[in-house]
Protein backbone atom coordinates (compact mmCIF):
# COMPACT_ATOMS: atom_id res chain seq x y z
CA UNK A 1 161.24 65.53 126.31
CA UNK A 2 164.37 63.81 125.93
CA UNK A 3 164.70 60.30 126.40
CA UNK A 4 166.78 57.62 129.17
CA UNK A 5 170.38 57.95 128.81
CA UNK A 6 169.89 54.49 130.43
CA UNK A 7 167.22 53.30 128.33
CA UNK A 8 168.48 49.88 127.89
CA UNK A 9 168.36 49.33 131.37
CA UNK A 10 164.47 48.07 132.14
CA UNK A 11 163.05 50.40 135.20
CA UNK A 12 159.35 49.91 136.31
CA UNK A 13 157.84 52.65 134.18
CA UNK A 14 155.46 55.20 135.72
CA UNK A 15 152.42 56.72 133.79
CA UNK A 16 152.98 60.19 132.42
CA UNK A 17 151.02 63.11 133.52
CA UNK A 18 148.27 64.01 133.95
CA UNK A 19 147.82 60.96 136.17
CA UNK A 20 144.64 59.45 136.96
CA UNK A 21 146.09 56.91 139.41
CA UNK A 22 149.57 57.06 141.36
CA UNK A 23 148.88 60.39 142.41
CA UNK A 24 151.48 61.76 145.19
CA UNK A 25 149.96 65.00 147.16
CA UNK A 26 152.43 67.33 148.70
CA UNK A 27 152.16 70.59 150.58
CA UNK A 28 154.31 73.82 150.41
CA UNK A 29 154.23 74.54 154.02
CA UNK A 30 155.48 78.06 153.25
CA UNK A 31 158.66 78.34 150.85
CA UNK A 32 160.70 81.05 149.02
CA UNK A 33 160.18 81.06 145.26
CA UNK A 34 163.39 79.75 144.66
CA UNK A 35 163.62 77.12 147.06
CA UNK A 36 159.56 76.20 145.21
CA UNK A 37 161.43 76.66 142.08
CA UNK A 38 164.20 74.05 143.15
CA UNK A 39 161.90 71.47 144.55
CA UNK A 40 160.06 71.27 141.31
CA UNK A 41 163.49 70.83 139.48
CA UNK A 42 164.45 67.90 141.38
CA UNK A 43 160.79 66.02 141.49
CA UNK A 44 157.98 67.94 139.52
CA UNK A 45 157.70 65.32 137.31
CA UNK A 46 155.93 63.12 140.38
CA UNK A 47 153.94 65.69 141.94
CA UNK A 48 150.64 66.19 140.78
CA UNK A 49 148.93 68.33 143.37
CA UNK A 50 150.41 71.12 145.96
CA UNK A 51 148.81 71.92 148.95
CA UNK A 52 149.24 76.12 150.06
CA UNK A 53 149.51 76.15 153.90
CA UNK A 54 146.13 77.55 154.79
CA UNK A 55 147.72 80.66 157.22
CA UNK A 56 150.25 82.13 153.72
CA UNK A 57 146.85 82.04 151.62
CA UNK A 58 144.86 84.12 154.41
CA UNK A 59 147.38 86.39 154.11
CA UNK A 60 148.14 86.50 150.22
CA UNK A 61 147.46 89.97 149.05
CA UNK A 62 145.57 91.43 145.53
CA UNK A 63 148.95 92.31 144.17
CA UNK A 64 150.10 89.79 140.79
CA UNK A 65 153.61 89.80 142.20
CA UNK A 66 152.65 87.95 145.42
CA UNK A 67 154.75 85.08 146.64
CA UNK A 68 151.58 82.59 146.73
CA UNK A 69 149.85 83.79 143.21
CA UNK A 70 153.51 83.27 141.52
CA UNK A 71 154.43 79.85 143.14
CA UNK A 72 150.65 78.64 141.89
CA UNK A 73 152.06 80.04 138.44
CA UNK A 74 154.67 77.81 139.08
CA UNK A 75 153.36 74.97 140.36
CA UNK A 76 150.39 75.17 137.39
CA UNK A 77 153.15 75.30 134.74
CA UNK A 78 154.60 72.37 136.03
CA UNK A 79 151.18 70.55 135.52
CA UNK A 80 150.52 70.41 139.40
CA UNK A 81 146.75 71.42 140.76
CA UNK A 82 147.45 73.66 143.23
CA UNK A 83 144.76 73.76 146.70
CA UNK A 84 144.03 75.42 150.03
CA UNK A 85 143.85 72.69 152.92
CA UNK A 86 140.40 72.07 154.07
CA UNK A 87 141.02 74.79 157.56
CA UNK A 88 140.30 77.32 154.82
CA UNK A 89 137.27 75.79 154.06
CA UNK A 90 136.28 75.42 157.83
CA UNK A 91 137.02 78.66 158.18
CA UNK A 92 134.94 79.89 155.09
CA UNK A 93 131.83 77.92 156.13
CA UNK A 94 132.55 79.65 159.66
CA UNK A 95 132.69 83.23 158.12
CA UNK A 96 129.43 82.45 155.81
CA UNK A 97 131.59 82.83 152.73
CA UNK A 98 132.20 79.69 151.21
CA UNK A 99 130.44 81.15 147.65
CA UNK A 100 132.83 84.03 148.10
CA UNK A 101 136.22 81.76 148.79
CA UNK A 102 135.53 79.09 146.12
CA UNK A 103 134.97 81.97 143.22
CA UNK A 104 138.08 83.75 145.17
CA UNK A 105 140.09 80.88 144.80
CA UNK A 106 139.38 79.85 141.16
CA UNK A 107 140.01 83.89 140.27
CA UNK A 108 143.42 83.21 142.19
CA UNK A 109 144.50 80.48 140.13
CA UNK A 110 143.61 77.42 142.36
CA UNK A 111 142.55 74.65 140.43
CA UNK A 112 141.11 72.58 143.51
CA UNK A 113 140.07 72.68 146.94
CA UNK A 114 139.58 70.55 149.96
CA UNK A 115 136.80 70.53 151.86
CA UNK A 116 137.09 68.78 155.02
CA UNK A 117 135.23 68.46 158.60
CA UNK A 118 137.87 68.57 161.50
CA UNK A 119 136.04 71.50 163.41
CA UNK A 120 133.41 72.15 161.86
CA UNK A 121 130.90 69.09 161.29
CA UNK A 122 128.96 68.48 158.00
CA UNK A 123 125.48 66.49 156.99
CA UNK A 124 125.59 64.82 153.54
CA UNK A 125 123.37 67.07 152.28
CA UNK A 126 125.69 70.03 153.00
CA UNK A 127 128.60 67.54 151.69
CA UNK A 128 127.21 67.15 148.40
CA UNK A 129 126.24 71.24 148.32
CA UNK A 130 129.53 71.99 149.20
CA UNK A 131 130.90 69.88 146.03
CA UNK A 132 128.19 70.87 143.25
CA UNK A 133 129.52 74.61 144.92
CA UNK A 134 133.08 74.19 144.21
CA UNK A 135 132.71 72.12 140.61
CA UNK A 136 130.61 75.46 139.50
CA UNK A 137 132.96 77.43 140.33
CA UNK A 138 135.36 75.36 138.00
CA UNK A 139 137.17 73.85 140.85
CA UNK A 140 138.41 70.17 141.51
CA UNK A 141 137.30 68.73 144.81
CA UNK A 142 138.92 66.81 147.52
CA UNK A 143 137.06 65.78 150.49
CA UNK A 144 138.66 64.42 153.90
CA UNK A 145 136.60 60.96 154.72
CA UNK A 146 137.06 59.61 158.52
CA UNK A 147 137.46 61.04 162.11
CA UNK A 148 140.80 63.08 163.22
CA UNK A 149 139.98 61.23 166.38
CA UNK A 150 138.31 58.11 166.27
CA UNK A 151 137.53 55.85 169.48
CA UNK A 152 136.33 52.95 168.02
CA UNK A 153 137.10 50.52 164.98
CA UNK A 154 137.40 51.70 161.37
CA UNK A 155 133.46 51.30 159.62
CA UNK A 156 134.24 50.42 156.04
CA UNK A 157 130.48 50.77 154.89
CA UNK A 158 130.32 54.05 156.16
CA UNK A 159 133.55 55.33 154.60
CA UNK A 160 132.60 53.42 151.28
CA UNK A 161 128.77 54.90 151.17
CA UNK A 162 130.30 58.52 151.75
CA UNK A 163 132.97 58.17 148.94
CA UNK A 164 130.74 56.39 146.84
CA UNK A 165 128.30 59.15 147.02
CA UNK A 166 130.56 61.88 146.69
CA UNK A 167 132.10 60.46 143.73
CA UNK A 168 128.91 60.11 141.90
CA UNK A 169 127.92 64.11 142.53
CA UNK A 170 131.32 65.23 141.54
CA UNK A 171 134.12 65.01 143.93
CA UNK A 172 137.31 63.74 142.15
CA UNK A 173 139.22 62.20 145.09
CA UNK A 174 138.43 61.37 148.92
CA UNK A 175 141.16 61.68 151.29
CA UNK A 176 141.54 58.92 154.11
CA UNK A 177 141.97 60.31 157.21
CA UNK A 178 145.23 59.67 158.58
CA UNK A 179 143.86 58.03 161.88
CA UNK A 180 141.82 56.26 160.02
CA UNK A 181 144.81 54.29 158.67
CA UNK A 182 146.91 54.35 161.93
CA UNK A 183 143.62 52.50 163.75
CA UNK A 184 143.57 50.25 160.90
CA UNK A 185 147.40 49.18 160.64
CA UNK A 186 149.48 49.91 163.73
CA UNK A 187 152.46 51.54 164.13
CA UNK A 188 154.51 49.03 161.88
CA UNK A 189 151.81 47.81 159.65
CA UNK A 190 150.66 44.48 160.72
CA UNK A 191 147.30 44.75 162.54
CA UNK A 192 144.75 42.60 161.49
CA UNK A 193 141.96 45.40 160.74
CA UNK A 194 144.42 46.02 158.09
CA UNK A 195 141.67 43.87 156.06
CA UNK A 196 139.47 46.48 156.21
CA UNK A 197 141.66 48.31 154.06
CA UNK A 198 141.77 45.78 151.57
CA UNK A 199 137.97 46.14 151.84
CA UNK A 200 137.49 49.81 151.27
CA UNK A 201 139.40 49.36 148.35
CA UNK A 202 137.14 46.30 146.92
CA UNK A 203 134.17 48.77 147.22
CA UNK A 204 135.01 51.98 145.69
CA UNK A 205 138.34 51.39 143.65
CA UNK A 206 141.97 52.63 144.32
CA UNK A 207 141.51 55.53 142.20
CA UNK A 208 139.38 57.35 144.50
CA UNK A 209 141.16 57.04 147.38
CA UNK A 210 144.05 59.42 148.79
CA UNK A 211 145.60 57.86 151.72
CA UNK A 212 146.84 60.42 153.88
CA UNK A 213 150.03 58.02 155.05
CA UNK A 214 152.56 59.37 156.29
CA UNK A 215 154.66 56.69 158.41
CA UNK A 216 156.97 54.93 155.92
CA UNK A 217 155.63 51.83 157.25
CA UNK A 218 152.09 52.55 156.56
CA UNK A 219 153.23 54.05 152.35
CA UNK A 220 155.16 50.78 152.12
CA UNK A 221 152.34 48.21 153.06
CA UNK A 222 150.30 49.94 150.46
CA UNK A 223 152.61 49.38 147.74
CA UNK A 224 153.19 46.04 149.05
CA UNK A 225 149.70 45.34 149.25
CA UNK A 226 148.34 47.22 146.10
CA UNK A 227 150.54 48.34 144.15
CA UNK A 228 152.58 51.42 142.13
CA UNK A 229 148.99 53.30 141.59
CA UNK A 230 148.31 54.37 145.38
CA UNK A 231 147.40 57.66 145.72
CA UNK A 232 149.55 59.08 149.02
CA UNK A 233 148.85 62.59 150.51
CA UNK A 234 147.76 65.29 150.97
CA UNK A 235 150.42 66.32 153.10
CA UNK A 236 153.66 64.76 152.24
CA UNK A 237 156.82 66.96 152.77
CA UNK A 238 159.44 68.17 150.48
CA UNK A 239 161.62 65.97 151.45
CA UNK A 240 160.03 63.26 151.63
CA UNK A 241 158.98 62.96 147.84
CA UNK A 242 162.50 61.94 146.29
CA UNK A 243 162.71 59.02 148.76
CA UNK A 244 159.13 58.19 148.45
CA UNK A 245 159.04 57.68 144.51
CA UNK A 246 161.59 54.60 144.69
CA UNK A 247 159.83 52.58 146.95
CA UNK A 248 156.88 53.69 144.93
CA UNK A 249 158.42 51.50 142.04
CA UNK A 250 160.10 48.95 144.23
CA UNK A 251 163.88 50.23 143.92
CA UNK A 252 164.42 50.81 147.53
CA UNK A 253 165.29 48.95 150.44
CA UNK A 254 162.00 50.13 152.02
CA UNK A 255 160.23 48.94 148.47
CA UNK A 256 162.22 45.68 148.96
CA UNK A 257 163.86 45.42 146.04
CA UNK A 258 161.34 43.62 144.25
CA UNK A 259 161.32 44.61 140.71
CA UNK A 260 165.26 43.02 141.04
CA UNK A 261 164.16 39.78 142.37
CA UNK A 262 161.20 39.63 139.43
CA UNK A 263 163.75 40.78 136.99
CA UNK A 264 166.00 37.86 138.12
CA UNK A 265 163.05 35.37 138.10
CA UNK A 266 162.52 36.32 134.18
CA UNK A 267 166.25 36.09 133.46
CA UNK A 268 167.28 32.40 135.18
């Protein structure tokens, strides 16, 4: 790859793929090969997974030239894991075919899945079947942690014994539920309980965490508060990522600005 044409300019760098930390999770909520294509053009470089709208997989058909089986080509060649959302899942535990979907899927070309609880609810012990199930069948596993709906305050020692335990039986990264974060830090990002964040975090690392933030005031009190390496997803749009990846390194107004002012500290 060829280098900076602006190399002598310092930029906050970004770590290379495939990432381990920084992740940024979109979803393809249904697009043309060329407009996919496109997309990865532009920003490719800071995507590292792709979510396939749940209702174009359903209807993906055996034949190779199928839109979904060449935009995973795609998306794979671009060195982006490529997953179902978790309804598929649902819907697979529903149908008595979870075996079935996760061999299905890896035969597609998926290289991960999400497995998630909105509808249909889960034990730990079918949790942790559920992963060993997918990791046999050679896929990576995502796992949706907190309620869609929650009435009461965020518990951090719940949340932090699930991921902890899935980690340790194989799942590679736990989503935070989106309402999860919205109870936790308002609409503009400055409730208290936003501590409890802070305290997830202490407990099971940043790396295992996707925060499923979506509210630009929500992405930029994570970078604020932990940094460049947040993991954001699963469900960030298109358009959203080319924006998103300068506040990400603190070279938008959102992102403050911040690697100037440090830049200017250094300098005098």
């Amino acid at each position: 790859m060829a280098g900076r044409a602006f190399s002598f300019i310092n930029i906050p760098e970004r770590s290379k793929k495939p990432r381990k930390v920084g992740l940024t999770l979109a979803r393809d909520l249904g697009y043309g090969y060329a407009e996919a294509e496109s997309w990865l053009e532009a920003v490719g470089d800071i995507i590292d997974y792709v979510k396939i709208r749940h209702l174009f997989l359903l209807l993906m058909t055996e034949d190779k030239n199928d839109l979904v089986r060449r935009k995973i080509d795609l998306y794979k060649r671009n060195q982006i894991d490529v997953n179902p959302g978790g309804i598929v899942f649902e819907m697979a535990v529903l149908s008595q075919s979870v075996p079935q979907t996760f061999k299905k899927l890896a035969q597609l070309g998926f290289t991960a899945v999400e497995i998630s609880e909105n509808i249909v609810p889960l034990d730990l012990d079918q949790k942790l079947r559920y992963i060993k199930m997918a990791k046999d069948s050679g896929l990576k596993v995502l796992f949706e942690v907190g309620e869609k709906y929650p009435s009461d305050t965020f518990d951090v020692d719940m949340a932090a014994n699930d991921i902890n335990t899935m980690a340790k039986n194989g799942c590679d990264l736990c989503i935070l539920e989106k309402s999860q974060i919205e109870l936790c830090l308002g609409e503009k990002g400055n409730k208290p309980e936003a501590e409890r964040l802070k305290q997830l975090v202490a407990r099971v690392g940043l790396a295992q965490i996707v925060f499923e933030a979506e509210a630009q005031a929500h992405q930029v009190w994570l970078f604020k508060t932990f940094g460049p390496d947040v993991n954001l997803g699963p469900n960030l749009d298109k358009d959203v990522i080319a924006k998103l990846e300068p506040t990400r390194r603190t070279l938008s107004r959102e992102g403050g600005y911040t690697f100037l002012s440090d830049q200017l500290e250094k300098v005098g």
